[in-house]
Protein backbone atom coordinates (compact mmCIF):
# COMPACT_ATOMS: atom_id res chain seq x y z
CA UNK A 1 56.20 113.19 119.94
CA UNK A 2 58.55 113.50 117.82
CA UNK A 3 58.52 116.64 114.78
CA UNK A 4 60.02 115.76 111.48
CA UNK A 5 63.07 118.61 110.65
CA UNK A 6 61.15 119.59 107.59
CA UNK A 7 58.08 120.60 109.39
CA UNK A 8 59.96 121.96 112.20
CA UNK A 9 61.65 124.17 109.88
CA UNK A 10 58.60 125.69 108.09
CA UNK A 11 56.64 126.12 110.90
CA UNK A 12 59.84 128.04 112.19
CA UNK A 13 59.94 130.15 109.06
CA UNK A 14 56.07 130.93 109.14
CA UNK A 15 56.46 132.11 112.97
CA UNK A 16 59.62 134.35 111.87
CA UNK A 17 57.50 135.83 108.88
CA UNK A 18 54.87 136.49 110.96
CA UNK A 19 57.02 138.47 113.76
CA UNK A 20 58.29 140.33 111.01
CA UNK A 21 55.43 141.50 109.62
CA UNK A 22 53.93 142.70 113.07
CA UNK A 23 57.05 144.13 113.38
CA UNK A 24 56.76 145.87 109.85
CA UNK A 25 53.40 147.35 110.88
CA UNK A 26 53.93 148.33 114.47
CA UNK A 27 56.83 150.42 112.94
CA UNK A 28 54.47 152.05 110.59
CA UNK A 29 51.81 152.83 112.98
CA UNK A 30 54.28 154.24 114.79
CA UNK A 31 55.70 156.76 111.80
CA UNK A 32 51.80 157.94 111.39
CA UNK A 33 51.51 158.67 114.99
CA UNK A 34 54.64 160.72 115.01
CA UNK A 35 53.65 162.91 112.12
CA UNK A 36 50.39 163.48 113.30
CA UNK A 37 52.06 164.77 116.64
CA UNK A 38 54.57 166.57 114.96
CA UNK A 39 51.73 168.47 112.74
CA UNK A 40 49.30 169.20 116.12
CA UNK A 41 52.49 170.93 117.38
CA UNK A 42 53.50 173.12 114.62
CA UNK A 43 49.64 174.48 113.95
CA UNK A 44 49.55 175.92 117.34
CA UNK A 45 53.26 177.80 117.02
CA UNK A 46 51.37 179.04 113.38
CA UNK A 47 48.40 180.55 114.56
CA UNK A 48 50.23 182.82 117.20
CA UNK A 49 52.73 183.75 114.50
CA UNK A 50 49.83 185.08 112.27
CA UNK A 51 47.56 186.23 115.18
């Protein structure tokens, strides 16, 4: 079975787009996670500071 180039090509270009945009939101996920870290750590080093 043969593929004609054309085809070939988008279906290459849809697979790369989609990558990318897994990519894109992984990334993001990842950013939220790390600020919601960062914020458990400082509210602990806050209430003995007050306290």
């Amino acid at each position: 079975m043969t593929v004609p180039s054309p085809i070939l090509a988008t279906a290459f270009m849809l697979a790369t787009a989609a990558i990318l945009a897994m990519r894109a939101t992984i990334v993001a996920a990842n950013r939220k996670s790390m600020v919601k870290v960062r914020s458990r750590q400082r509210h602990p080093a806050n209430t003995k500071t007050q306290g």
